[in-house]
C-alpha atoms as a PDB file:
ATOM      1  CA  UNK A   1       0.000   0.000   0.000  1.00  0.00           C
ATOM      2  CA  UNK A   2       1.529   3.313  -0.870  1.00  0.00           C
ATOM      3  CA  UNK A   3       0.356   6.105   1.216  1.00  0.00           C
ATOM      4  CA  UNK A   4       1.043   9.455  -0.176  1.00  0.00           C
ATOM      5  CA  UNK A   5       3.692  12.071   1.784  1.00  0.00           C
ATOM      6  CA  UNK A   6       1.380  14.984   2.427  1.00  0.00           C
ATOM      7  CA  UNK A   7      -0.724  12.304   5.005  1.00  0.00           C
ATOM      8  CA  UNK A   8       2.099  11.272   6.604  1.00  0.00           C
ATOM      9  CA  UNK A   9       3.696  14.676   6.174  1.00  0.00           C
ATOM     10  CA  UNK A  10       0.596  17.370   6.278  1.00  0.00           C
ATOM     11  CA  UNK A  11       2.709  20.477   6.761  1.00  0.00           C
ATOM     12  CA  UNK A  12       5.980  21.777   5.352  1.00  0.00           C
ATOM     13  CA  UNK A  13       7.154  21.908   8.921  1.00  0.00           C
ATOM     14  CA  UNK A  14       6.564  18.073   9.409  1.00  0.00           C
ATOM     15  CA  UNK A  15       8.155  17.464   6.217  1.00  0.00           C
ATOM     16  CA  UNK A  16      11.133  19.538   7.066  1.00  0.00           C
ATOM     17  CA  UNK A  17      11.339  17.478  10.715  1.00  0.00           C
ATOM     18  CA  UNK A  18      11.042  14.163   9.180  1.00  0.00           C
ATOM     19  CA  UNK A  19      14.009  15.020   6.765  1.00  0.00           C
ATOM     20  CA  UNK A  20      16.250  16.363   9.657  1.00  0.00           C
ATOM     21  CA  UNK A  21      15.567  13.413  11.505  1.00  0.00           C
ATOM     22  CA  UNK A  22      16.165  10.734   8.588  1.00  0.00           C
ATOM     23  CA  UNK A  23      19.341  12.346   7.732  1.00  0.00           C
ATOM     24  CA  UNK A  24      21.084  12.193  10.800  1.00  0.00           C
ATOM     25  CA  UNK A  25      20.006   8.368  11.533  1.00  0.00           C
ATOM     26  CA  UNK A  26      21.573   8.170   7.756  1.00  0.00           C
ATOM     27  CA  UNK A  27      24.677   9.882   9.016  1.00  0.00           C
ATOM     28  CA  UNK A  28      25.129   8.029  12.400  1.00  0.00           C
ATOM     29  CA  UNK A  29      24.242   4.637  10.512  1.00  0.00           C
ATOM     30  CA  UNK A  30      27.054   5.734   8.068  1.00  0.00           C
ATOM     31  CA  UNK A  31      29.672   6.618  10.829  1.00  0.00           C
ATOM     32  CA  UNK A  32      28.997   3.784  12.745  1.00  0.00           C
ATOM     33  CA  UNK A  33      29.515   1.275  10.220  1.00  0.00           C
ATOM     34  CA  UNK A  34      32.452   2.955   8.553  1.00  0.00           C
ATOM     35  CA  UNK A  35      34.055   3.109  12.650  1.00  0.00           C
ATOM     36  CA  UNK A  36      33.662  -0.535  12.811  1.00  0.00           C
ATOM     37  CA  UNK A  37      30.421  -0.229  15.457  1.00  0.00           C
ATOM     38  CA  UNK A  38      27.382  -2.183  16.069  1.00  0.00           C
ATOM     39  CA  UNK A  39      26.130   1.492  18.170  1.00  0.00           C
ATOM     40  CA  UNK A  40      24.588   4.196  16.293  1.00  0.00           C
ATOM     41  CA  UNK A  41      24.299   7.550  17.898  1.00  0.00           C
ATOM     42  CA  UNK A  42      22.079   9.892  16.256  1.00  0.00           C
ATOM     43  CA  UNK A  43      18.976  12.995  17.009  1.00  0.00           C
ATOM     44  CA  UNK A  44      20.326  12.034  20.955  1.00  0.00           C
ATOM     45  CA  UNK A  45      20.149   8.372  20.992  1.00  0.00           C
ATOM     46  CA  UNK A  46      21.744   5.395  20.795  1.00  0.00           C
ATOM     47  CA  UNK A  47      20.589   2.298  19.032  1.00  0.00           C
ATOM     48  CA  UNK A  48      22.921  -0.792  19.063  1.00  0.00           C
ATOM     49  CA  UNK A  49      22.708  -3.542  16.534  1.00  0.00           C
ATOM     50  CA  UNK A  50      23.337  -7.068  16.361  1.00  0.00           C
ATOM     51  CA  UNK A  51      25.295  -7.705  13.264  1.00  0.00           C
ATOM     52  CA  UNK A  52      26.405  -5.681  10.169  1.00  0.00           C
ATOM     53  CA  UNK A  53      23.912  -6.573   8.077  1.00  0.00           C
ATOM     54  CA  UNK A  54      21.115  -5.692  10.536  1.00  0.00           C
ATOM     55  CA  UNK A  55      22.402  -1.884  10.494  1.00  0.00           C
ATOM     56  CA  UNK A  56      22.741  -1.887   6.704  1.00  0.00           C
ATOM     57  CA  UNK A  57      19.388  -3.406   6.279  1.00  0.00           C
ATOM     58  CA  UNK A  58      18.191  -0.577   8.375  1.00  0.00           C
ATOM     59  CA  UNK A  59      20.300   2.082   6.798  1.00  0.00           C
ATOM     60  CA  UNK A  60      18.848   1.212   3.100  1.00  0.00           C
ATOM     61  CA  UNK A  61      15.740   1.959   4.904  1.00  0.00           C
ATOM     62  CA  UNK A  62      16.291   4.983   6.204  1.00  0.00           C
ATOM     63  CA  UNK A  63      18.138   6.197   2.519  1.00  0.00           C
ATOM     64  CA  UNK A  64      14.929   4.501   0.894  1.00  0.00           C
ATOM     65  CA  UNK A  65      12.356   7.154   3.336  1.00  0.00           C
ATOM     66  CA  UNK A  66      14.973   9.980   2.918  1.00  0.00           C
ATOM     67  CA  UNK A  67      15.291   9.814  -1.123  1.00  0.00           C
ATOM     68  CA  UNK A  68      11.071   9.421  -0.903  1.00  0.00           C
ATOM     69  CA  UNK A  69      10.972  12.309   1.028  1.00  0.00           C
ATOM     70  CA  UNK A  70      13.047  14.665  -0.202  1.00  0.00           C
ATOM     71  CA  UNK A  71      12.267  13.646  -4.126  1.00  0.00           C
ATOM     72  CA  UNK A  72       8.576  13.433  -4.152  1.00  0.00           C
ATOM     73  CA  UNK A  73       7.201  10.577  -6.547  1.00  0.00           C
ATOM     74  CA  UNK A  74      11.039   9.353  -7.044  1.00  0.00           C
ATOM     75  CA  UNK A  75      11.269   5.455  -7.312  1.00  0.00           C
ATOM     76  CA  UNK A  76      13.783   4.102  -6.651  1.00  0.00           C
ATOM     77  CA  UNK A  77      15.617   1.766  -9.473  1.00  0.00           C
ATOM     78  CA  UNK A  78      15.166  -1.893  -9.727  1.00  0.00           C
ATOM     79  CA  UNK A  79      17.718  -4.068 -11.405  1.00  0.00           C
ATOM     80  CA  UNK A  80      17.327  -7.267 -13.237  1.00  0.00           C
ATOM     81  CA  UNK A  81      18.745  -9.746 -14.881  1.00  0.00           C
ATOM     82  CA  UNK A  82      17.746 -10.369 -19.109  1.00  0.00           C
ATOM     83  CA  UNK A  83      18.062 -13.981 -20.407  1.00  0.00           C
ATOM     84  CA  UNK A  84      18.085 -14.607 -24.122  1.00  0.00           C
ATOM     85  CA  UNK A  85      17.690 -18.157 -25.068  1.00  0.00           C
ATOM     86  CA  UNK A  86      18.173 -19.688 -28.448  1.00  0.00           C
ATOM     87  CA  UNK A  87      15.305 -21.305 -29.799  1.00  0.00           C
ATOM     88  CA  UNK A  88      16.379 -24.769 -31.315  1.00  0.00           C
ATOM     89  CA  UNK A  89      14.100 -26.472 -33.502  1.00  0.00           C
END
């Protein structure tokens, strides 16, 4: 279900909040990983993790919500793989 920004979001202000907020779980998520550390400070808290790949799960999350946010009616790219078979006979 895809629920539009501006009901999650009514007001510029919220908007403007939401971004501030996603950006600096973004950077601490970033830091963090790039440090070496399963704790991520960020907005005045600390969240700790229990692997790698939980935190980067979470921080393609939070990039996914930023880029939606900040780039209204942006999707993000999928990728694929093409198969061409040769038809024989």
């Amino acid at each position: 279900m895809i629920v539009p920004n501006d009901i999650l979001y009514p007001t510029a202000e919220d908007r403007a909040v939401a971004l501030t907020r996603l950006r600096a779980e973004v950077i601490g998520l970033r830091t963090a990983i790039n440090a070496g550390l399963l704790t991520a400070s960020y907005d005045g808290k600390s969240v700790s993790y229990g692997d790698f790949d939980e935190m980067k799960k979470r921080l393609n999350y939070a990039e996914a919500q930023l880029v939606g946010l900040a780039v209204p009616g942006y999707k993000r790219p999928t990728a694929g793989f093409a198969v061409f078979r040769r038809g024989n006979g």
